[in-house]
Protein backbone atom coordinates (compact mmCIF):
# COMPACT_ATOMS: atom_id res chain seq x y z
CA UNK A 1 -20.85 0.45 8.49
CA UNK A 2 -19.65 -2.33 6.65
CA UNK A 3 -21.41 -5.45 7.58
CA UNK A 4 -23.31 -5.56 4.39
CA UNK A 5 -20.10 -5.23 2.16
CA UNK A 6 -18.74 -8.14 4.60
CA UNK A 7 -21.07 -10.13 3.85
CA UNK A 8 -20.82 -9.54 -0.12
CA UNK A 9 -17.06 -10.67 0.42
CA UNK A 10 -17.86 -13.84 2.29
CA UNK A 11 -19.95 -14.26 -0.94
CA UNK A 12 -17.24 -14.05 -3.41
CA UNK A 13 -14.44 -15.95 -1.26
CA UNK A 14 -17.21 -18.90 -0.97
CA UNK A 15 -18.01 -18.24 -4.97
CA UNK A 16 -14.21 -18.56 -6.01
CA UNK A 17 -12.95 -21.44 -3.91
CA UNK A 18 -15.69 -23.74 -5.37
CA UNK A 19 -14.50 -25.58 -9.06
CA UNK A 20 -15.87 -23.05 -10.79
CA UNK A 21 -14.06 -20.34 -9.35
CA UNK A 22 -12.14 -20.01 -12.29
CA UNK A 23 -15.29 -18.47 -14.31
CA UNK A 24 -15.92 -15.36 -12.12
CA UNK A 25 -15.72 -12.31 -13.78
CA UNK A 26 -12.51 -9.86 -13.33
CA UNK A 27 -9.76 -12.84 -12.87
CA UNK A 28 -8.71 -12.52 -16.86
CA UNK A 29 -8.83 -16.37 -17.21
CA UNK A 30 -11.97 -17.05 -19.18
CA UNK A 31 -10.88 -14.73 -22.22
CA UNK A 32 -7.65 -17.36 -22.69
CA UNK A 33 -9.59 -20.57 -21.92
CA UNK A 34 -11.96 -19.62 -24.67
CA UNK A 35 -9.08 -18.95 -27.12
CA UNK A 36 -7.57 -22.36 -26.25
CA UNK A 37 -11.57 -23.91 -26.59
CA UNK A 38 -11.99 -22.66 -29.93
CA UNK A 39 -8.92 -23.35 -31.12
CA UNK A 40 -8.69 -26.70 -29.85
CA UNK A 41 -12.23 -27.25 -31.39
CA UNK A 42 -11.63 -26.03 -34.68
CA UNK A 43 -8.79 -29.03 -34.56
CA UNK A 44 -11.23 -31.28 -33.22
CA UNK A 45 -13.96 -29.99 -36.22
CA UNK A 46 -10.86 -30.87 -38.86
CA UNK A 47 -10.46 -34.10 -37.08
CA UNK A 48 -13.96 -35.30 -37.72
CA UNK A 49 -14.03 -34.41 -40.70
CA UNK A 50 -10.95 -36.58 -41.86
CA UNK A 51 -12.27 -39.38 -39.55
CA UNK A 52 -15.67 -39.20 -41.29
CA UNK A 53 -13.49 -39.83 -44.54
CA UNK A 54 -11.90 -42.65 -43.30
CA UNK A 55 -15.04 -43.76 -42.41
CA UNK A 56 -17.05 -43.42 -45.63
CA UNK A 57 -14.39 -44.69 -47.96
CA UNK A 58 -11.96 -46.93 -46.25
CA UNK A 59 -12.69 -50.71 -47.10
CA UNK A 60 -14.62 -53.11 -44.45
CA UNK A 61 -11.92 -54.12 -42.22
CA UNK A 62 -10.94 -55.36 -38.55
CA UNK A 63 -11.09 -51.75 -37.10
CA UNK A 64 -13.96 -50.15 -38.07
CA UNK A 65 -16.78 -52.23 -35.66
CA UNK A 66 -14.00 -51.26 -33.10
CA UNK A 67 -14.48 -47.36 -34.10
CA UNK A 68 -18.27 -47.74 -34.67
CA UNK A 69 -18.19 -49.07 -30.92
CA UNK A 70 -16.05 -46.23 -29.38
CA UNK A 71 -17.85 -43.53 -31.02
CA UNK A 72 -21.34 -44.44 -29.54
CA UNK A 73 -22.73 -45.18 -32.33
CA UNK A 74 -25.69 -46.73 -30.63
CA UNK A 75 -26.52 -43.93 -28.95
CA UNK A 76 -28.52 -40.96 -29.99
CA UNK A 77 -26.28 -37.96 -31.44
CA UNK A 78 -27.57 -35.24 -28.87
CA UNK A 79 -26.42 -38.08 -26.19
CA UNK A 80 -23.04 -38.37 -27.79
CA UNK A 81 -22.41 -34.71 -28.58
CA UNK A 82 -22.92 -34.21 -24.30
CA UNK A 83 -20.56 -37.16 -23.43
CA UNK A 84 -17.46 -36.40 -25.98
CA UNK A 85 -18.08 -32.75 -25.24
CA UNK A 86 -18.66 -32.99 -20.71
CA UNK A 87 -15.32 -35.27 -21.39
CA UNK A 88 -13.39 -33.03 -23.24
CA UNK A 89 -14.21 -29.45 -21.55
CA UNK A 90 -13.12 -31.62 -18.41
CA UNK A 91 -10.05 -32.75 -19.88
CA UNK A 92 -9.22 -28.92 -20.80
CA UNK A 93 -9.89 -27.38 -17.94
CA UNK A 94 -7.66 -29.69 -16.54
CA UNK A 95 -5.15 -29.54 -18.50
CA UNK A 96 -5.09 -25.78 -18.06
CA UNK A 97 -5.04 -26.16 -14.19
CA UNK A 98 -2.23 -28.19 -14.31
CA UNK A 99 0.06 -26.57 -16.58
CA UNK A 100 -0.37 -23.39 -14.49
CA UNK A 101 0.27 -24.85 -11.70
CA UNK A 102 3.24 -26.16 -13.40
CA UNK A 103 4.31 -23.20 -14.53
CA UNK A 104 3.46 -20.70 -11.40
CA UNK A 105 4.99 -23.32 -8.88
CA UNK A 106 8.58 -21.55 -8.49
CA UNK A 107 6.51 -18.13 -7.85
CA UNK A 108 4.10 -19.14 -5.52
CA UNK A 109 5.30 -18.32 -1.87
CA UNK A 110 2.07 -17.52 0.20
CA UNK A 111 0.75 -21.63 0.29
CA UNK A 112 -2.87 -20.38 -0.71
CA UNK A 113 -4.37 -22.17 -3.39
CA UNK A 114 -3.56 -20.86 -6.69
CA UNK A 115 -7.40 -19.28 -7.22
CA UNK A 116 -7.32 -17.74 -4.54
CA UNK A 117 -3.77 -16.17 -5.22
CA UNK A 118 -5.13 -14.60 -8.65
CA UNK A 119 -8.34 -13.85 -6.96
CA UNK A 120 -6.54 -11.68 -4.63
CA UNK A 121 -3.71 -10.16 -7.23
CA UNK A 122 -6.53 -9.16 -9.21
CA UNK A 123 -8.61 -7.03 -6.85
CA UNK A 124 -5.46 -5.57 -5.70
CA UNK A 125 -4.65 -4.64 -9.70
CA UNK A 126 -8.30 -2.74 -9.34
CA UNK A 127 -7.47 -1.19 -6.13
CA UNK A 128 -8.10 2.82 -5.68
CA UNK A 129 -4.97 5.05 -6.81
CA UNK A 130 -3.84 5.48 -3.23
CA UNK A 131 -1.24 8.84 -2.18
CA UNK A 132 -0.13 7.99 1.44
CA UNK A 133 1.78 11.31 2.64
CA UNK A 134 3.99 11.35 5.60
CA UNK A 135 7.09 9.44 7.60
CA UNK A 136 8.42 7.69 10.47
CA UNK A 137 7.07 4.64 11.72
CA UNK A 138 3.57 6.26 11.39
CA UNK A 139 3.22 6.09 7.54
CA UNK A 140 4.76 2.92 7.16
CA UNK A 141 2.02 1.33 9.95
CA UNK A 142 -0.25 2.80 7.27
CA UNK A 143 1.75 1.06 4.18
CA UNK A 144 1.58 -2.40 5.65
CA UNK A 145 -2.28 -2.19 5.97
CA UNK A 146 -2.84 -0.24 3.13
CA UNK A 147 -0.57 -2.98 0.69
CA UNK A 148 -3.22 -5.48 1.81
CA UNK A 149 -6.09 -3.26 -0.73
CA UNK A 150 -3.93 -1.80 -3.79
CA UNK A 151 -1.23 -2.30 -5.73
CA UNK A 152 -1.57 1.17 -7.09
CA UNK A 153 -0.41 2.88 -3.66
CA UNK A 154 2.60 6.02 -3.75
CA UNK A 155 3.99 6.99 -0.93
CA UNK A 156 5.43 10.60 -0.42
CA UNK A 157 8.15 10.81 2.11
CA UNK A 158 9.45 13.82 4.01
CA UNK A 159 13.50 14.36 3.51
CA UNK A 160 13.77 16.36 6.85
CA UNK A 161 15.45 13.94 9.04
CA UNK A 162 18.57 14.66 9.98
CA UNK A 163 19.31 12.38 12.95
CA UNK A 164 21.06 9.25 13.58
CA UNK A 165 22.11 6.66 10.40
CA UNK A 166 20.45 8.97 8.14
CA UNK A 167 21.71 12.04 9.19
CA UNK A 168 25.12 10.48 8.84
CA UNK A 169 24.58 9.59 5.50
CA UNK A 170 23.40 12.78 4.78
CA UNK A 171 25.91 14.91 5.86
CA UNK A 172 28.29 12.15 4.22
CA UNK A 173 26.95 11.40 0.88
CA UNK A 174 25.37 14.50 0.57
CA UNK A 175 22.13 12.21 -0.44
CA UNK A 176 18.32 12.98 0.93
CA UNK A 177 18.24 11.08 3.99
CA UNK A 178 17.26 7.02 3.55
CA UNK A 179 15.48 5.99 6.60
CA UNK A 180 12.11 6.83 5.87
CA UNK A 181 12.26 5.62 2.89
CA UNK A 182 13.95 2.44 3.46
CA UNK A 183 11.14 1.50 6.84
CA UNK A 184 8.16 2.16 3.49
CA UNK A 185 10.01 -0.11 1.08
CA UNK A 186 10.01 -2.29 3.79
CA UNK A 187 6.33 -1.95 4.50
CA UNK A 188 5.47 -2.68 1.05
CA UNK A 189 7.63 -5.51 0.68
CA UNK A 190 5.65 -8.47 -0.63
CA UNK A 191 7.91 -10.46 0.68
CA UNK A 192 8.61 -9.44 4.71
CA UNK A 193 10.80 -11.94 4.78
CA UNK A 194 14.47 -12.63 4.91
CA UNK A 195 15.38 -9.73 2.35
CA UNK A 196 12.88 -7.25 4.12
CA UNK A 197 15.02 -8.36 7.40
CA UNK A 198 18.00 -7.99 5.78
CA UNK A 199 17.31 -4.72 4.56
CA UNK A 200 15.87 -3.30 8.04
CA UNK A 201 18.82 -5.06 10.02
CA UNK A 202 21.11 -2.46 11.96
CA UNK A 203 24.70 -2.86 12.74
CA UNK A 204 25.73 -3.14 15.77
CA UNK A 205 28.70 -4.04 18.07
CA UNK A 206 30.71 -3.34 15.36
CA UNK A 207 33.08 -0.41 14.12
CA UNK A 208 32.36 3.38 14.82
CA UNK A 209 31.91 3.71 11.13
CA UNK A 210 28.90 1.06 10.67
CA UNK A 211 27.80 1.14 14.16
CA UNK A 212 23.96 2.14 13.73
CA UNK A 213 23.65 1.52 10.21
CA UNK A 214 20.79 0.15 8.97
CA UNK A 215 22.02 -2.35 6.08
CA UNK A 216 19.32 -0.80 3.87
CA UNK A 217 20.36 2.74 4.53
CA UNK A 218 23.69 1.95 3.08
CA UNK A 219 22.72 -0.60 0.09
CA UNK A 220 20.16 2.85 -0.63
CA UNK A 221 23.69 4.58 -0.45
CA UNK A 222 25.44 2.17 -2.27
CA UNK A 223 23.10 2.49 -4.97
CA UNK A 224 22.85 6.12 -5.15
CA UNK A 225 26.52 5.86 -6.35
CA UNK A 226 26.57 3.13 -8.50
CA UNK A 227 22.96 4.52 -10.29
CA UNK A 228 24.00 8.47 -10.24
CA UNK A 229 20.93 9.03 -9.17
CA UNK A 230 19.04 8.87 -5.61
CA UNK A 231 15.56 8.81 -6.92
CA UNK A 232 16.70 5.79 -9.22
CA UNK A 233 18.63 4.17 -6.29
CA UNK A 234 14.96 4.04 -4.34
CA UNK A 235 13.26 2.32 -7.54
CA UNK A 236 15.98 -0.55 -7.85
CA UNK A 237 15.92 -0.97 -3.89
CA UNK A 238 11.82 -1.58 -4.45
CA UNK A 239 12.31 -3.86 -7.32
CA UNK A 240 14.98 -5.82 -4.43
CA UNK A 241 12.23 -6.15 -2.24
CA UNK A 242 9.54 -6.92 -4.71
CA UNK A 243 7.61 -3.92 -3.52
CA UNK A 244 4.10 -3.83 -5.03
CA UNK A 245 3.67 0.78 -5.47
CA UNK A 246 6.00 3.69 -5.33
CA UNK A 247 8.10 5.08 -2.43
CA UNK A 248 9.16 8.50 -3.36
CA UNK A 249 10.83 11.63 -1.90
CA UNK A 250 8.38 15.06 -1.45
CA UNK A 251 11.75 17.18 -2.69
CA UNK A 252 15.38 15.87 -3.76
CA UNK A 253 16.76 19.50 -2.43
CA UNK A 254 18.70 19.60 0.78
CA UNK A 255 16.11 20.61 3.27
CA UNK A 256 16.34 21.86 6.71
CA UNK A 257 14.01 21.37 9.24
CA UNK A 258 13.62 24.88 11.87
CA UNK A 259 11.41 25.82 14.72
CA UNK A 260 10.29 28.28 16.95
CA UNK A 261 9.99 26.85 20.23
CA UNK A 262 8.71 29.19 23.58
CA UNK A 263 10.42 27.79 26.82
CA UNK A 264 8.58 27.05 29.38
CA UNK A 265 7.92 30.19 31.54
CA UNK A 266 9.09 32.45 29.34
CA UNK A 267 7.13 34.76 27.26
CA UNK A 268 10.45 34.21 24.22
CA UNK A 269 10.89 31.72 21.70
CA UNK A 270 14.11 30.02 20.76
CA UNK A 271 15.05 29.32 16.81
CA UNK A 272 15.75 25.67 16.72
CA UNK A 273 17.44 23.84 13.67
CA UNK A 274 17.28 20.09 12.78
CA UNK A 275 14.38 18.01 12.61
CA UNK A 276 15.95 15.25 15.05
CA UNK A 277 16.46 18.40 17.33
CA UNK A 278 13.02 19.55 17.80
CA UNK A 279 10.85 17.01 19.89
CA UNK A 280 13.93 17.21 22.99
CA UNK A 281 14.11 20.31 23.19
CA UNK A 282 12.29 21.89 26.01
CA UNK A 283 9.23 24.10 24.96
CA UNK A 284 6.51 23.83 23.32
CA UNK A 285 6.34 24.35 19.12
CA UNK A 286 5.30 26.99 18.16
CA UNK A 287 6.14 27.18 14.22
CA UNK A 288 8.19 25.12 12.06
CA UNK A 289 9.26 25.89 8.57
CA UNK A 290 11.85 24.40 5.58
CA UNK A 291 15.17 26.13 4.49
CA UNK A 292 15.18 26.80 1.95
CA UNK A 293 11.49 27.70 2.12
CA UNK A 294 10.21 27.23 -1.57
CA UNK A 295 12.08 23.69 -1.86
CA UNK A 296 10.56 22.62 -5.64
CA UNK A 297 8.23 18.98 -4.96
CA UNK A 298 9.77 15.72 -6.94
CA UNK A 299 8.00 15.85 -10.29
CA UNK A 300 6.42 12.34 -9.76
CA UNK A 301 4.98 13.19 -6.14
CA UNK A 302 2.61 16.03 -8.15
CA UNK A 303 2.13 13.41 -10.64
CA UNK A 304 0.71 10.91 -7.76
CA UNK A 305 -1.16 13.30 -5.97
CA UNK A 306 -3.28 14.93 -9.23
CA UNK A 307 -3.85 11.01 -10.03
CA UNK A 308 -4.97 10.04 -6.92
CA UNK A 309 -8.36 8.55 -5.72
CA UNK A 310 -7.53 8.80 -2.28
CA UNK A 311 -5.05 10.82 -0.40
CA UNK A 312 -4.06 9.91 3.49
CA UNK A 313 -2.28 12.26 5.43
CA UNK A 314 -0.63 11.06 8.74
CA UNK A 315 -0.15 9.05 11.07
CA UNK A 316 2.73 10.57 12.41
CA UNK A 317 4.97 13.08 14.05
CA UNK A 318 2.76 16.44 13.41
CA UNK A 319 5.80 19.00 13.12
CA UNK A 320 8.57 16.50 12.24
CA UNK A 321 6.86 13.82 9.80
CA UNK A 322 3.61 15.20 8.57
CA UNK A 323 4.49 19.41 7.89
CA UNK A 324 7.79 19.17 6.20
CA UNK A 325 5.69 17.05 3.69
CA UNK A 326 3.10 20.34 3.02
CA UNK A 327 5.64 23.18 4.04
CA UNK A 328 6.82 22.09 0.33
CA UNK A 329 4.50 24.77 -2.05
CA UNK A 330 3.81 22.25 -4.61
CA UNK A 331 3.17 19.29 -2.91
CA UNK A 332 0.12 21.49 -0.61
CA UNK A 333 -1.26 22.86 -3.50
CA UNK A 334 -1.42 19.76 -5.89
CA UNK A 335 -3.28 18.07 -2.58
CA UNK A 336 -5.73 21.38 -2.38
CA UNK A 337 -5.69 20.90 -6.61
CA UNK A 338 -6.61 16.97 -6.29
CA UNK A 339 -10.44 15.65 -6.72
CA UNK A 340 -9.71 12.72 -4.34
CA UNK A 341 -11.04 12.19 -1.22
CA UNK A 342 -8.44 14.00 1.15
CA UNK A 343 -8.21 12.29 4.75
CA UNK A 344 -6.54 12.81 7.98
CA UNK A 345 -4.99 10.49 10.25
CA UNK A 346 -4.64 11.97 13.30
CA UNK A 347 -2.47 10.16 16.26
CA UNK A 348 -3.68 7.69 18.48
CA UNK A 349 -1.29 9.66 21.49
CA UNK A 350 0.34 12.70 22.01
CA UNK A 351 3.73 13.07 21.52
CA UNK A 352 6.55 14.03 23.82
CA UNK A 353 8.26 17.49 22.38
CA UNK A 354 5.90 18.31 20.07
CA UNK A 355 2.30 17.52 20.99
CA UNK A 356 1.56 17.26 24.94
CA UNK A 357 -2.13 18.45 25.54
CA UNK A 358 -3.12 18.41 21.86
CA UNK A 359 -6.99 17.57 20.79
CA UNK A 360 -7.49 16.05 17.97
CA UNK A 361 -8.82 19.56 16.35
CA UNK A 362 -5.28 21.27 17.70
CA UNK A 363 -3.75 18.87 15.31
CA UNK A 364 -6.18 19.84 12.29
CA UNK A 365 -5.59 23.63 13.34
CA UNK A 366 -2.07 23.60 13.18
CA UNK A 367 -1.92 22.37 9.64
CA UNK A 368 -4.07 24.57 8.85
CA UNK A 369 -2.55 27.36 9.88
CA UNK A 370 0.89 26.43 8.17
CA UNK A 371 -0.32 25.91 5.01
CA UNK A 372 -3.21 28.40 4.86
CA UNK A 373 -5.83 26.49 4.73
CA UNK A 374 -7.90 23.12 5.54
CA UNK A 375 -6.78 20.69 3.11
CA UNK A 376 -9.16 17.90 4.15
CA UNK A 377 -12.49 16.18 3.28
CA UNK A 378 -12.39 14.30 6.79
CA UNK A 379 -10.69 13.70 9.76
CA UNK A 380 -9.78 10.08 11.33
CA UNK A 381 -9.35 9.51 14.81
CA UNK A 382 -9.38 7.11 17.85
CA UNK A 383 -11.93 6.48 20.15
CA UNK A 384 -10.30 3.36 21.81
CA UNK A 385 -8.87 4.99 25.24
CA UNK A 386 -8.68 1.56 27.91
CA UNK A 387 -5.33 0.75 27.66
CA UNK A 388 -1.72 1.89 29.83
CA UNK A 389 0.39 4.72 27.58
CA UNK A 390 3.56 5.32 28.36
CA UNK A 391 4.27 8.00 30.76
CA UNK A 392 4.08 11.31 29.03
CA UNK A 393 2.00 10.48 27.02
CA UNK A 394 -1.87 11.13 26.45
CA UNK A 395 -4.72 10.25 23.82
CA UNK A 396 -5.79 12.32 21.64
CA UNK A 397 -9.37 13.34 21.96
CA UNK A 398 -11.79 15.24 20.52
CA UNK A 399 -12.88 18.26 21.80
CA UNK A 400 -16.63 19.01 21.02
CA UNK A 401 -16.52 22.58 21.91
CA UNK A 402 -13.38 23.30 19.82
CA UNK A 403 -15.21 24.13 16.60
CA UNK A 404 -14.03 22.21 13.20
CA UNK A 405 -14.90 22.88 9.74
CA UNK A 406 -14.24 19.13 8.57
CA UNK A 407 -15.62 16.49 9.98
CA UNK A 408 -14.49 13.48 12.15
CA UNK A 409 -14.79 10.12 11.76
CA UNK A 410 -14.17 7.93 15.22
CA UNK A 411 -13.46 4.01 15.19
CA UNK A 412 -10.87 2.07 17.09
CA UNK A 413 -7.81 1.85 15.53
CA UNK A 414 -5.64 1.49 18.45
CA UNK A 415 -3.33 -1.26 18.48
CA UNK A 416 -3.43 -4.35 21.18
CA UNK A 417 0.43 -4.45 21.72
CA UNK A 418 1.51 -0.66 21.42
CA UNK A 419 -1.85 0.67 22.15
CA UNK A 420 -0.03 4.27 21.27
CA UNK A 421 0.50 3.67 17.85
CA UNK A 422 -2.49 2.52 14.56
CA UNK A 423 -3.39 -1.13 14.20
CA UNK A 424 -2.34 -1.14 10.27
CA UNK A 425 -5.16 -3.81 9.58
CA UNK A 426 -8.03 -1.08 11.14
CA UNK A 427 -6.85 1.85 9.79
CA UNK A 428 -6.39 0.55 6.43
CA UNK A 429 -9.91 -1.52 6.16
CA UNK A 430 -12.01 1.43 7.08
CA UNK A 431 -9.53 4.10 5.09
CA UNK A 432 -10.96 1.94 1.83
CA UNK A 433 -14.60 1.67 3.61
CA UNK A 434 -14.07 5.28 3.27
CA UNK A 435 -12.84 5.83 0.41
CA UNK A 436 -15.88 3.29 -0.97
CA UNK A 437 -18.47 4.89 0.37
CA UNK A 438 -17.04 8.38 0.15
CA UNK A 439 -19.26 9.39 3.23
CA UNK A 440 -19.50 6.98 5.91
CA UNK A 441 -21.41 7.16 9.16
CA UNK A 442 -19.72 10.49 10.09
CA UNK A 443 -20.33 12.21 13.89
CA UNK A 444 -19.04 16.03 14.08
């Protein structure tokens, strides 16, 4: 699909790390080093004009053989005009080069040359207005290769959880729950280093009251308080972690998760609440929905979503990361509103409490049915099945006599180490092959 476009990138890589990188188009350098050209020959115009005063009137003294000498005089003038001016564009380029790299030095963390630094800050600038929809591990997977493409990435995270630190906090602080949201700041960290760490270390060993705890579930906290304000708490904790896009809740009301389950062998179903209670509870899922169950979307997640170029839905839990996202009104119609090309992830395995036996199309189907209708332009899946899963579990397959109104797009994407989950790198590459081509080499 893409060997041509790899090909036109080995092009430009090869193009920019030569000495004349600096003049490719789109880097915003050449605009500036033709300010600082003319300026500097204007003063060089003013110059020889006073020197050709000197030259005319002074008296005939010691120096001026010396000057007549250094200004190859002998020399033809179209010689001379290439040797002062080959000299001097040298000497200003660099000049520029090294006062940047002056400059840039305490900001420069990666080791790449400095070229190919801007080279890559730039096409990121330029990247496709990305919506990434979802939560749990699954979305962030997707952050970390997506982060790689565009700057201009949003991600919309669901507020449902309820378990563990972040159902603590919740029931605590009476905040939207952090975790999520903490694992994507995390993801888009351009810096996954000691702060990102930092902010994903969990307590443990330690009191009952921190026990758990994430570090960056309670700074998030922290700064909720000290901010008013738990939207403005999540900006301030991206800022911390120098994230490069927008992490932002689907809904700031206080959501509940709840589910019909049917046991197994037994023709009833069982009204579960809590999102962290669904997936162990025995049964299969039959409907879930949000209470209250016309929660209004954050403001800024319609915003994203009616800007967007591309929207990704998934990876991730079906009922417990991906619905609670759509279940809120707004947020599925903006997506059904959007003219961007509307894709979905679907899992690389099934998952244990919600989605044993599940095709790839039972996936599709049950969105579909929750929010009415078929919100997508095209569906993503694996089609890597070699490796061990964990008992339990299965891959998800298609099913070619399970009818499907969108269709699928199948590539490898599973990872080498968890095999279960996305490789971020895959997913993300041919999400913006995708989104480039807007139809690929599709097989329904």
């Amino acid at each position: 699909m893409s060997k041509a476009k790899t090909g036109n990138q080995k092009k430009t890589w090869k193009r920019v790390n030569n000495p004349l990188g600096w003049l490719v188009p789109g880097l915003g350098v050449k605009r500036w080093m033709l300010i600082i050209l003319l300026g500097i020959t204007l003063l060089a115009v003013g110059l020889a004009f006073l020197l050709l005063e000197v030259y005319r009137t002074a008296p005939d003294t010691w120096w001026l053989p010396i000057l007549s000498t250094a200004s190859l005089r002998a020399l033809s003038r179209p010689v001379r005009v290439l040797i002062f001016g080959g000299i001097g564009v040298g000497l200003l380029l660099l000049g520029i080069w090294g006062i940047n790299r002056s400059l840039l030095a305490p900001y420069r963390r990666s080791g790449k040359p400095m070229l190919d630094e801007l080279t890559d800050h730039r096409r990121k600038e330029r990247g496709p207005r990305i919506v990434a929809i979802g939560g749990g591990h699954g979305l962030a997977t997707l952050l970390r290769g997506l982060k790689s493409h565009s700057y201009n990435i949003t991600a919309v995270v669901t507020v449902a959880d309820d378990g563990g630190s972040s159902g603590r906090i919740r029931r605590a602080k009476g905040i939207p729950p952090p975790g999520d949201i903490r694992n994507c700041l995390a993801a888009l960290s351009s810096d996954e280093a000691l702060m990102t760490q930092l902010f994903q270390y969990r307590f443990t060993d330690t009191s009952d009251e921190l026990n758990g705890h994430p570090f960056g579930n309670l700074f998030i906290s922290a700064l909720s308080e000290i901010t008013g304000s738990f939207e403005e708490a999540v900006v301030e904790s991206g800022k911390v972690l120098a994230v490069q896009g927008k992490v932002i809740p689907a809904t700031l009301h206080d959501v509940r998760l709840v589910a019909d389950v049917q046991l197994p062998h037994n023709i009833g179903e069982v009204r579960v609440e809590g999102e962290s209670s669904i997936p162990t509870f025995p049964g299969d899922v039959r409907r879930v929905w949000l209470e209250p169950n016309n929660p209004a979307a954050y403001p800024l997640a319609i915003q994203a979503i009616l800007a967007a170029e591309l929207i990704v839905v998934g990876p991730g839990s079906l009922f417990t990361s991906i619905l609670p996202n759509l279940l809120v009104p707004d947020i599925a119609a903006a997506i059904r509103a959007s003219r961007a090309l509307k894709i979905y992830v679907c899992n690389v395995a099934t998952q244990l409490g919600e989605t044993e036996g599940y095709s790839c199309e039972d996936h599709v189907k049950v969105i579909s049915d929750h929010v009415g209708t078929t919100l997508f332009d095209l569906v993503v899946t694996n089609d890597n099945f070699e490796a061990q899963l964990p008992p339990g579990t299965d891959w998800v397959k298609t099913t070619p006599e399970q009818e499907l109104e969108v269709p699928i797009y199948r590539a490898n994407f599973a990872d080498t180490i968890q095999p279960w989950r996305h490789d971020s790198s895959k997913l993300a590459r041919t999400l913006v092959d995708l989104y480039q081509e807007r139809t690929g080499p599709l097989v329904e």
